[in-house]
N, C-alpha and C. Protein backbone atom coordinates (compact mmCIF):
# COMPACT_ATOMS: atom_id res chain seq x y z
N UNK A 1 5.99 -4.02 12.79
CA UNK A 1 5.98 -4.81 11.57
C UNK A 1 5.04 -4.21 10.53
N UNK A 2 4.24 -3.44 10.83
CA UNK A 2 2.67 -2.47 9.74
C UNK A 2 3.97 -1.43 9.36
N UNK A 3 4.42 -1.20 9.77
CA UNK A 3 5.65 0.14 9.51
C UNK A 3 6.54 -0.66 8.35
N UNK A 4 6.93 -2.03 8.57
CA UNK A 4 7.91 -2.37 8.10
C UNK A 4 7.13 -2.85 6.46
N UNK A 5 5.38 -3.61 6.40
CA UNK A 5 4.98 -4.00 5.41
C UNK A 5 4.94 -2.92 4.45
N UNK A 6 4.27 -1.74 5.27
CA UNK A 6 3.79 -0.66 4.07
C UNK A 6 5.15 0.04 3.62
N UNK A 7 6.18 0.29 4.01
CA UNK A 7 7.63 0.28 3.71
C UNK A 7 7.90 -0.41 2.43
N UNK A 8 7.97 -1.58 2.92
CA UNK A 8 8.16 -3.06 1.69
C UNK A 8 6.88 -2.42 0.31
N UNK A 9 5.66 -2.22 0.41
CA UNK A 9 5.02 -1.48 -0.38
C UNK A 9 5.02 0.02 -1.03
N UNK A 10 5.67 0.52 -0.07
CA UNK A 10 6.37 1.75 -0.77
C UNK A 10 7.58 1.55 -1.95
N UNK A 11 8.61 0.43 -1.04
CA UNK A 11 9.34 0.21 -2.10
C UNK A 11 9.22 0.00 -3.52
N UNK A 12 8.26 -0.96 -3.67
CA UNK A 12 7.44 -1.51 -4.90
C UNK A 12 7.62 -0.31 -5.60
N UNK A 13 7.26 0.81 -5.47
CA UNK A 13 6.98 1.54 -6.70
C UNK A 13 7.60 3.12 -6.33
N UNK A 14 8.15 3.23 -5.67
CA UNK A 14 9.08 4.32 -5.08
C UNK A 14 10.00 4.81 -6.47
N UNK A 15 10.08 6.23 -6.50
CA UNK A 15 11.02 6.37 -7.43
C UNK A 15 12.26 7.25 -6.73
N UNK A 16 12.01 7.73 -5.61
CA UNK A 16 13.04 8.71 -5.44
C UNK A 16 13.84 8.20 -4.52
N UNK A 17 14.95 8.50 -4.66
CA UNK A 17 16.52 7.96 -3.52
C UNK A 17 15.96 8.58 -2.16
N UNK A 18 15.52 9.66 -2.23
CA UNK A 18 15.38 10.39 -0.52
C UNK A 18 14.56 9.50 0.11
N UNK A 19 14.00 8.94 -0.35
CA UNK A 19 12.04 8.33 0.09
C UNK A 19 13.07 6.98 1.16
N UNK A 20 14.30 6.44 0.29
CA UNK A 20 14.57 5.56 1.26
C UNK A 20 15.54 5.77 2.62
N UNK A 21 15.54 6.87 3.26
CA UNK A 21 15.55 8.29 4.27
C UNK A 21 14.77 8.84 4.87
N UNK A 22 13.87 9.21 4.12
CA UNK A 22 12.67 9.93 4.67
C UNK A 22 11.26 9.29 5.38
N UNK A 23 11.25 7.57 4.19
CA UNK A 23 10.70 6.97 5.44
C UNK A 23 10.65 6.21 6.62
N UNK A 24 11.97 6.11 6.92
CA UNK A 24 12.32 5.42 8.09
C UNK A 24 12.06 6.63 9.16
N UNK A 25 12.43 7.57 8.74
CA UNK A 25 12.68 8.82 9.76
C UNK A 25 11.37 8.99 10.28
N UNK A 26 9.87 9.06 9.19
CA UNK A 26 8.55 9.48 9.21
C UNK A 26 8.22 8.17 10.53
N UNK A 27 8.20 6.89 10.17
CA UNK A 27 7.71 6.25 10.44
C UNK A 27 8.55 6.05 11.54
N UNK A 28 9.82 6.11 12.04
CA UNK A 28 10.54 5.82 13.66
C UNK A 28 9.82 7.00 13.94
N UNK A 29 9.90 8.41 13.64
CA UNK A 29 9.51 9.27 14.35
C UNK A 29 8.16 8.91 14.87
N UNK A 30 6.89 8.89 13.73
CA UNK A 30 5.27 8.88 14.25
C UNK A 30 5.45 7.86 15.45
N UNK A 31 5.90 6.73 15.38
CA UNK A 31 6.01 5.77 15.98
C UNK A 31 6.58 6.13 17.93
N UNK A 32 7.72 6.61 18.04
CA UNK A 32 8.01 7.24 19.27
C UNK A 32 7.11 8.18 19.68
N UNK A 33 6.93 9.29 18.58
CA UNK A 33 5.96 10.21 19.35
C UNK A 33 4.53 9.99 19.43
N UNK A 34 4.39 8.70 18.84
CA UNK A 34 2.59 8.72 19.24
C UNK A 34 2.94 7.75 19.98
N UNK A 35 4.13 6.59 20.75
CA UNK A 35 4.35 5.89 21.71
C UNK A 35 4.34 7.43 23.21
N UNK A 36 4.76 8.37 22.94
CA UNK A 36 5.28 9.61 23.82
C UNK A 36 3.74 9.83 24.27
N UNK A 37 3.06 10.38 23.17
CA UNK A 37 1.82 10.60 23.24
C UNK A 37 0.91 9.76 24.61
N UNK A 38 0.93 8.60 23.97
CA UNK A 38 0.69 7.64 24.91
C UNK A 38 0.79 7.89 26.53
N UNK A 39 1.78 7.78 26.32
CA UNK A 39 2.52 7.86 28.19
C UNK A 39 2.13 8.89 28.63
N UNK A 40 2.36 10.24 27.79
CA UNK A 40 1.58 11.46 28.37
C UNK A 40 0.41 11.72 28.84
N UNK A 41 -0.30 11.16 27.94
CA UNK A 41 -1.77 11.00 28.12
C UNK A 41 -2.38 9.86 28.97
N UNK A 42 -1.30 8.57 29.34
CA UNK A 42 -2.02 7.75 30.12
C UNK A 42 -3.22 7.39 30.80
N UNK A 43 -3.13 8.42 31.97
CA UNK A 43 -4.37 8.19 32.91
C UNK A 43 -5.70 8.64 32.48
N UNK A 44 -5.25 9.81 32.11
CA UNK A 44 -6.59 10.51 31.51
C UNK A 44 -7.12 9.98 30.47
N UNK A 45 -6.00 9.78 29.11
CA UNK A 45 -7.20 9.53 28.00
C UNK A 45 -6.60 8.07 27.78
N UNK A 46 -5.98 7.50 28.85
CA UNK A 46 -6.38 5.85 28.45
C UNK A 46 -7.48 5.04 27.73
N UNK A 47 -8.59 5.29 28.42
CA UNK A 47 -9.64 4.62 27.76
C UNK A 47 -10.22 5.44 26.89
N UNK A 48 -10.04 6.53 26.30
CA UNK A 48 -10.48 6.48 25.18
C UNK A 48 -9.77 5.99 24.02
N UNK A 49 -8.34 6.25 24.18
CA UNK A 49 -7.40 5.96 23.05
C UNK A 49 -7.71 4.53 22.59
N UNK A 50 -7.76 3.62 24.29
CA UNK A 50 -7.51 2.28 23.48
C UNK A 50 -9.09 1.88 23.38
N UNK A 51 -9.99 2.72 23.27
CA UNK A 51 -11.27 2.37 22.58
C UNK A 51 -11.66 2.47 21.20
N UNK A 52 -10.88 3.91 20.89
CA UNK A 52 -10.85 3.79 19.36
C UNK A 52 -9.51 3.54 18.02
N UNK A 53 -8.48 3.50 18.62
CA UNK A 53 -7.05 3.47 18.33
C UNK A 53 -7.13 2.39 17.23
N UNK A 54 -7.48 1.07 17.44
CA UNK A 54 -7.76 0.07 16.65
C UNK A 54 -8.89 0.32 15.26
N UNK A 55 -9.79 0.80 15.69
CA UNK A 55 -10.60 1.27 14.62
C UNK A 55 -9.84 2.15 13.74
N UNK A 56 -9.58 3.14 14.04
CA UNK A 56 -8.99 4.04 13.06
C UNK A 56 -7.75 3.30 12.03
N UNK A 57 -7.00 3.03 13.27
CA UNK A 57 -5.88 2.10 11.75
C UNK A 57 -6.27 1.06 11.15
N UNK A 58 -7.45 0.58 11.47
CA UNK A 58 -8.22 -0.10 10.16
C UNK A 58 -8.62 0.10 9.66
N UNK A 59 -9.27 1.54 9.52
CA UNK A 59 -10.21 2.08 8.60
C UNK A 59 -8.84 2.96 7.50
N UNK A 60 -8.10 3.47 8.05
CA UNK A 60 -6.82 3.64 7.50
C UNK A 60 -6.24 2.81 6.44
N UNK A 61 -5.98 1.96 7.03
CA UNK A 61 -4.95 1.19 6.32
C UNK A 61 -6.26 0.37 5.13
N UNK A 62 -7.42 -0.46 5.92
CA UNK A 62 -8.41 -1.01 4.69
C UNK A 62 -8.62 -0.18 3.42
N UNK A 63 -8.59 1.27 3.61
CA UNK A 63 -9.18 2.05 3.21
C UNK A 63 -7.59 1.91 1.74
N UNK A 64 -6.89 2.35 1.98
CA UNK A 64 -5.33 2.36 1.50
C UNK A 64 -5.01 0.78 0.52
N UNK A 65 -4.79 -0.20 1.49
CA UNK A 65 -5.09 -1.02 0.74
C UNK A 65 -5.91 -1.62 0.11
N UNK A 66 -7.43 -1.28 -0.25
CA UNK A 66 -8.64 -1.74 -0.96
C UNK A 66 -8.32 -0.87 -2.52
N UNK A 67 -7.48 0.62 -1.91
CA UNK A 67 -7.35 1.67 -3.12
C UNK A 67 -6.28 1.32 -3.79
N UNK A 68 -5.03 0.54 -2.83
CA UNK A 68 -3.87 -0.16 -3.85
C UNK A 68 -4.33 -0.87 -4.96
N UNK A 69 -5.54 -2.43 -4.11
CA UNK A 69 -6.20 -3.30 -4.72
C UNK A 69 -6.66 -2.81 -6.13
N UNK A 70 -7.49 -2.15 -5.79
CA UNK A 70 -8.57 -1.37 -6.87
C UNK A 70 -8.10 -0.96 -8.18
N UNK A 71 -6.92 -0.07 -8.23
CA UNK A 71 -5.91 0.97 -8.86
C UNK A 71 -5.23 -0.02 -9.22
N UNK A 72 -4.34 -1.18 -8.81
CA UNK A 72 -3.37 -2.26 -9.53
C UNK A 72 -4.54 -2.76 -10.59
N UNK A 73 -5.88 -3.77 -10.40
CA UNK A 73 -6.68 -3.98 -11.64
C UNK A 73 -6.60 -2.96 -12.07
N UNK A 74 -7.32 -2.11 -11.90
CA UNK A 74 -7.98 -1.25 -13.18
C UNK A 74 -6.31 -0.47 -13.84
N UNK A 75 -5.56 -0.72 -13.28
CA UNK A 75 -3.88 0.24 -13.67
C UNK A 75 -4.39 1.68 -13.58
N UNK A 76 -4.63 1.71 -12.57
CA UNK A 76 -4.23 3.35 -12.04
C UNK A 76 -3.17 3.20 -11.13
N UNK A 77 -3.11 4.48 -10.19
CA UNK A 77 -1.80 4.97 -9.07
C UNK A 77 -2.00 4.54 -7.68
N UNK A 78 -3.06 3.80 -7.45
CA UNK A 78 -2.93 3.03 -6.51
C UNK A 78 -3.08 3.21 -5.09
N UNK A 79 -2.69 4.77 -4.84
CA UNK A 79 -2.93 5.26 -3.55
C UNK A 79 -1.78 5.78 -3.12
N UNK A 80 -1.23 6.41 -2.04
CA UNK A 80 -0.54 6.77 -1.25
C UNK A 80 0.54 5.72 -0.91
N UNK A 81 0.55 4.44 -0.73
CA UNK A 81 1.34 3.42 -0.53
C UNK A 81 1.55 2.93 -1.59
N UNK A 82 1.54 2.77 -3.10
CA UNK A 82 1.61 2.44 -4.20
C UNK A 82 1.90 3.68 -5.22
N UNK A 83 1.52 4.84 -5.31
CA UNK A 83 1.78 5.95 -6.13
C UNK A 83 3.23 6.05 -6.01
N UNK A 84 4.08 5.81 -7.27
CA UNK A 84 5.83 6.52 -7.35
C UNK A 84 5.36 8.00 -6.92
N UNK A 85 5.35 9.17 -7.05
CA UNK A 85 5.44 10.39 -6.94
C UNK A 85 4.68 10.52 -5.66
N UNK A 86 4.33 9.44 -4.71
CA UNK A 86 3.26 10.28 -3.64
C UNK A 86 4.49 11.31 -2.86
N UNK A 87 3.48 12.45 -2.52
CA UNK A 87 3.95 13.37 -1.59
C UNK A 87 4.58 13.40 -0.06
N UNK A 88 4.72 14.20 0.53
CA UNK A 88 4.88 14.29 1.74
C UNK A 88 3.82 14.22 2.74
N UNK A 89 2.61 14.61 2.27
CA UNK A 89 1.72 14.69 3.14
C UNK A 89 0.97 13.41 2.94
N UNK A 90 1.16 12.50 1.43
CA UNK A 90 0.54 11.15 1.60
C UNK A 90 1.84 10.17 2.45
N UNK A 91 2.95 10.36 2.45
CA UNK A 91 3.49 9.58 3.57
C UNK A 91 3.23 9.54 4.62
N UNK A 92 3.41 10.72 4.83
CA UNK A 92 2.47 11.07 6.76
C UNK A 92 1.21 10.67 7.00
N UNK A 93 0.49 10.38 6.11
CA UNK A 93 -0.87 9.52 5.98
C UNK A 93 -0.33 8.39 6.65
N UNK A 94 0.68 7.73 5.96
CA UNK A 94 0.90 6.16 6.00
C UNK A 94 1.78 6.30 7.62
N UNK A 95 2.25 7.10 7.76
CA UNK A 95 3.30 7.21 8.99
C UNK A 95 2.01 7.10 10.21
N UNK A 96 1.21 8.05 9.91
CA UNK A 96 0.28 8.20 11.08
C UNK A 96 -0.66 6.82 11.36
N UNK A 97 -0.62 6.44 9.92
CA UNK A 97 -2.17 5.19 10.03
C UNK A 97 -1.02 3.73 10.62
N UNK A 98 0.44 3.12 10.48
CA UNK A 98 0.87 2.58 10.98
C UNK A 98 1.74 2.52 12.79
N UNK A 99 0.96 4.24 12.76
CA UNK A 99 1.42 4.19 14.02
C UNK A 99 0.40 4.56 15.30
N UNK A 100 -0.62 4.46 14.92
CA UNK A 100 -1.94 4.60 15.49
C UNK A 100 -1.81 3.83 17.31
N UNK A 101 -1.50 2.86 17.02
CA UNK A 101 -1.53 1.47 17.56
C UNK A 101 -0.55 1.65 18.69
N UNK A 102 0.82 2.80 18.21
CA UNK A 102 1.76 2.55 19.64
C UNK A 102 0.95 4.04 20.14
N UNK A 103 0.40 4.47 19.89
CA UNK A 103 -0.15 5.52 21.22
C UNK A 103 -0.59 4.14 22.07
N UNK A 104 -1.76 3.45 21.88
CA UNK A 104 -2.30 2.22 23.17
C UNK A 104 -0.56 1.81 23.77
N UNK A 105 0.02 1.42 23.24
CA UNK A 105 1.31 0.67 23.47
C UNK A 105 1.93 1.85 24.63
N UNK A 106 1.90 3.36 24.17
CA UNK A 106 2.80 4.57 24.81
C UNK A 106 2.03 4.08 26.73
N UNK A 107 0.76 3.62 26.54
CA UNK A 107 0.05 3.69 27.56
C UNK A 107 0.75 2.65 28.94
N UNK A 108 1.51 1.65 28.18
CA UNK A 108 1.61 0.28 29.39
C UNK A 108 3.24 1.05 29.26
N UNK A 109 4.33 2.36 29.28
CA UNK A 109 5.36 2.53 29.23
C UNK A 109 6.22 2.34 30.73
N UNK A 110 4.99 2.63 31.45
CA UNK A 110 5.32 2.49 32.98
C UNK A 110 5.57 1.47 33.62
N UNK A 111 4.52 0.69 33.04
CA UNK A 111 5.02 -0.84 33.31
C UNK A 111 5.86 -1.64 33.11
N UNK A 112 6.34 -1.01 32.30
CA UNK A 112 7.61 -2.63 31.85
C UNK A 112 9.04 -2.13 32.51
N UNK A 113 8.66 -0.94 33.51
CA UNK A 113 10.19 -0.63 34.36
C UNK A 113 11.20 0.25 33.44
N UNK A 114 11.39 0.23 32.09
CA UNK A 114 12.12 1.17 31.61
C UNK A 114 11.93 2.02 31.75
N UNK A 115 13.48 3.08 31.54
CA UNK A 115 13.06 4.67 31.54
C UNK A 115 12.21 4.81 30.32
N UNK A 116 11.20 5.74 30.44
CA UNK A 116 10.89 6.22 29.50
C UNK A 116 11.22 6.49 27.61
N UNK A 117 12.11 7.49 28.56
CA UNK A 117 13.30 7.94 27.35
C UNK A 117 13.73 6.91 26.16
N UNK A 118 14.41 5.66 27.16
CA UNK A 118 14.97 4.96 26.66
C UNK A 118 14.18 3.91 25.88
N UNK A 119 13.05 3.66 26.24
CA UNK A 119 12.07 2.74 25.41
C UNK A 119 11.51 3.88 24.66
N UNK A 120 11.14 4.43 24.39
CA UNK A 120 10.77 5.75 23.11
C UNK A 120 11.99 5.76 22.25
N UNK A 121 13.26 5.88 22.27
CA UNK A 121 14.29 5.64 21.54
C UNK A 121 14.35 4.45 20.84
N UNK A 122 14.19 3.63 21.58
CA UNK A 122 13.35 2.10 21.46
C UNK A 122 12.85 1.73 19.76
N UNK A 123 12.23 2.02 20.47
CA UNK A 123 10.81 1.79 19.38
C UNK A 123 10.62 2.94 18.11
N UNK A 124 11.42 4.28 18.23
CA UNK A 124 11.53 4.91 16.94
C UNK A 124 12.79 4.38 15.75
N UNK A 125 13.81 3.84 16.97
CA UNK A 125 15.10 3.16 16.60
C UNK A 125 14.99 2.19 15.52
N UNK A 126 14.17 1.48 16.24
CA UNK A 126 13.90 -0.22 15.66
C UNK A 126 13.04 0.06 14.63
N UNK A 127 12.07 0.73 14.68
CA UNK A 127 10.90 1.32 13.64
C UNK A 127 11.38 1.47 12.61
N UNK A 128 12.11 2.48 12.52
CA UNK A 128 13.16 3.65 11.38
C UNK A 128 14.65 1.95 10.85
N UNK A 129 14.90 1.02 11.43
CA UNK A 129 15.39 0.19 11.03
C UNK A 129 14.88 -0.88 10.16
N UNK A 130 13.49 -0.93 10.74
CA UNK A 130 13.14 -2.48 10.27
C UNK A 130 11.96 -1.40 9.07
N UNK A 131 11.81 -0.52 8.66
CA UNK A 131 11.06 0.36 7.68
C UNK A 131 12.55 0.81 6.81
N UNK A 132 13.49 0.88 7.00
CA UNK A 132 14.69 1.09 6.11
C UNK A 132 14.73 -0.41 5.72
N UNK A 133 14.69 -1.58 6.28
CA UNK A 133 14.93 -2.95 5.39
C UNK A 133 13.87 -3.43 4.48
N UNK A 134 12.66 -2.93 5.40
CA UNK A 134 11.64 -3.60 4.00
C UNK A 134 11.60 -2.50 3.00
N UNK A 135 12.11 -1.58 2.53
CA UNK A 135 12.01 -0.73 1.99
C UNK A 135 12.87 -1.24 0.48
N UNK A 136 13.86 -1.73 1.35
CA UNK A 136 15.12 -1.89 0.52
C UNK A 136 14.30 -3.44 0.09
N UNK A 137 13.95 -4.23 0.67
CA UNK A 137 13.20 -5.72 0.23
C UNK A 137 12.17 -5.41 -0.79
N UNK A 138 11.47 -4.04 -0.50
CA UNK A 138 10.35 -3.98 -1.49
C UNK A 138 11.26 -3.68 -2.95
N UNK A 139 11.86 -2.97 -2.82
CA UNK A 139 12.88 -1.96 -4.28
C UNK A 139 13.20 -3.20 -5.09
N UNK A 140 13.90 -4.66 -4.14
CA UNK A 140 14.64 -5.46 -5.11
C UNK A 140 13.27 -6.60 -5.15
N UNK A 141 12.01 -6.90 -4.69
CA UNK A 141 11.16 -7.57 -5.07
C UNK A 141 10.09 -6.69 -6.44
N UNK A 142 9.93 -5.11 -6.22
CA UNK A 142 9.64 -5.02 -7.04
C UNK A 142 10.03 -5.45 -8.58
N UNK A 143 11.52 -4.91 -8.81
CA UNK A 143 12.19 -5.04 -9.94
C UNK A 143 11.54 -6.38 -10.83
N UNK A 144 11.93 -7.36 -9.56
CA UNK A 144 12.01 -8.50 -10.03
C UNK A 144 10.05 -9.02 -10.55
N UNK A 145 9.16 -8.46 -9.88
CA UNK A 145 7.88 -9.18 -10.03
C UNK A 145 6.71 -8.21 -10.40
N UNK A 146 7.02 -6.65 -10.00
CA UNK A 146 6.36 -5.71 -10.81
C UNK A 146 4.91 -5.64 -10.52
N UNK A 147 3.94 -5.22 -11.10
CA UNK A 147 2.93 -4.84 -10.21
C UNK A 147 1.86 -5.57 -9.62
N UNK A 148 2.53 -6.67 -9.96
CA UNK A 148 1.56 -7.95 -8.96
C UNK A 148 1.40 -7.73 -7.95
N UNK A 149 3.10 -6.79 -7.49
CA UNK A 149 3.05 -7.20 -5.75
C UNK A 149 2.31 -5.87 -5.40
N UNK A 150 2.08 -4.62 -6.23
CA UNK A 150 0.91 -3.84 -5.63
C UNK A 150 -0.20 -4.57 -5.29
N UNK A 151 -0.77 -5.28 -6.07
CA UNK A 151 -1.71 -6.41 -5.49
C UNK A 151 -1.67 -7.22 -4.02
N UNK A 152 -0.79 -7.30 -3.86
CA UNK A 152 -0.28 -8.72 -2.74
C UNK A 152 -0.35 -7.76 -1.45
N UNK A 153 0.65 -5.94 -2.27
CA UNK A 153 0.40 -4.73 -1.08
C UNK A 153 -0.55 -4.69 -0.47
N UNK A 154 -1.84 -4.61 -1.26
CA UNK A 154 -3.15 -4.10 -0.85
C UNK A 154 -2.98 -5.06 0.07
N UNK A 155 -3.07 -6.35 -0.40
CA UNK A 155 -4.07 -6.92 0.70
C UNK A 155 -3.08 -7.46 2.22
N UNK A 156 -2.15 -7.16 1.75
CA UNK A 156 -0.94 -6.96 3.35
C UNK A 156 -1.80 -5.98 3.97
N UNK A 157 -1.84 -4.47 3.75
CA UNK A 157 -2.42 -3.76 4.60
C UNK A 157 -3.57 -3.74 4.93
N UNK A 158 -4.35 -4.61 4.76
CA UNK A 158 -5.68 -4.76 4.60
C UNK A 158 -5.34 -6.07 5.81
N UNK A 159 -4.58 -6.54 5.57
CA UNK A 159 -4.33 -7.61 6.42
C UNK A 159 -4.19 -7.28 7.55
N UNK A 160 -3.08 -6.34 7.86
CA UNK A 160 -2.37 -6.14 9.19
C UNK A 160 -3.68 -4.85 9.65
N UNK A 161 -4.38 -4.24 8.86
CA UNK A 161 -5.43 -3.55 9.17
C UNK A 161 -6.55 -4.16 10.47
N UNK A 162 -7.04 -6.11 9.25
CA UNK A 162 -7.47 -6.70 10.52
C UNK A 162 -6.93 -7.33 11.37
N UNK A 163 -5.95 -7.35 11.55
CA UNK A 163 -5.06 -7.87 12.49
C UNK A 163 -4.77 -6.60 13.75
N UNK A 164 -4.86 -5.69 13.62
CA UNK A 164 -5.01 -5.12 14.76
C UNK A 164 -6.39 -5.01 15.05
N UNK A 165 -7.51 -4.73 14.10
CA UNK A 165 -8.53 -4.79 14.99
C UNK A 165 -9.38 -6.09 15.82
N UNK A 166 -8.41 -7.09 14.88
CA UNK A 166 -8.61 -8.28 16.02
C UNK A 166 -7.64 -8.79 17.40
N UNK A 167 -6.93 -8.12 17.37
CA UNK A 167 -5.96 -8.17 18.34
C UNK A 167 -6.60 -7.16 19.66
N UNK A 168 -7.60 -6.34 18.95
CA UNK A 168 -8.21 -5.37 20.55
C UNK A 168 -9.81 -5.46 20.42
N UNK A 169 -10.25 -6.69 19.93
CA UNK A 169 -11.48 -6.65 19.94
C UNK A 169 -11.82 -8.03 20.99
């Protein structure tokens, strides 16, 4: 659902047709392979991942949405999740900082009895789906309400920021 908000915030101010392509793909992909990550790394770097995993995508995402916040008053570009023209390498920012969270997740893959494979397909599937709808929700809420909802952005990711680090604290 952090995949699907900052999506919905991309939309807001997105100018290019590819972007609604490119980030479903970014964000199913980070999402499977740092779920992959996970599983790979299980035993060994279990406890470190899920010691700091939560921190980082809050410092991420706070960090992102305080700069949406900031940049909507004062009317600047807002950041990486709010900038029309951001790049490739500020998406992958956003791909990596919403997907922080399924490396811990890649870790319990054993447990829930699925193949592997098939829950990694899973979860890049559904990712790359539900980040193609809010995408398309952000495009037709922007139109309509304009840069308020960079405002409302910030503090979504800022939200779901503490919301994972209260969810592992």
């Amino acid at each position: 659902m952090d995949a699907t908000a900052v999506a919905a915030t991309r939309g807001l101010v997105g100018r290019r047709a590819a972007e609604a392509l490119l980030l479903p793909a970014l964000f199913g992909g980070f999402q499977a392979a740092m779920a992959a990550v996970g599983w790979l790394g299980g035993r060994w770097a279990g406890p470190y991942i899920a010691r700091w995993d939560h921190w980082v995508a809050f410092g991420l995402l706070a960090a992102i949405g305080g700069k949406m916040i900031a940049e909507a008053v004062r009317g600047g570009d807002g950041g990486p999740a709010a900038r029309p023209d951001a790049g490739f390498g500020q998406l992958v920012v956003l791909a990596v900082a919403t997907s922080i969270d399924a490396l811990a997740a890649g870790l319990t893959l054993d447990l829930v009895g699925a193949p592997p494979a098939i829950a990694l397909a899973l979860i890049g599937g559904v990712t790359a789906a539900l980040t193609a709808l809010g995408y398309g929700a952000g495009r037709v809420a922007g139109r309509h309400l304009g840069k308020r909802l960079e405002i409302v952005g910030g503090v979504v990711l800022i939200g779901i920021g503490i919301e994972i680090l209260v969810e592992h604290l």
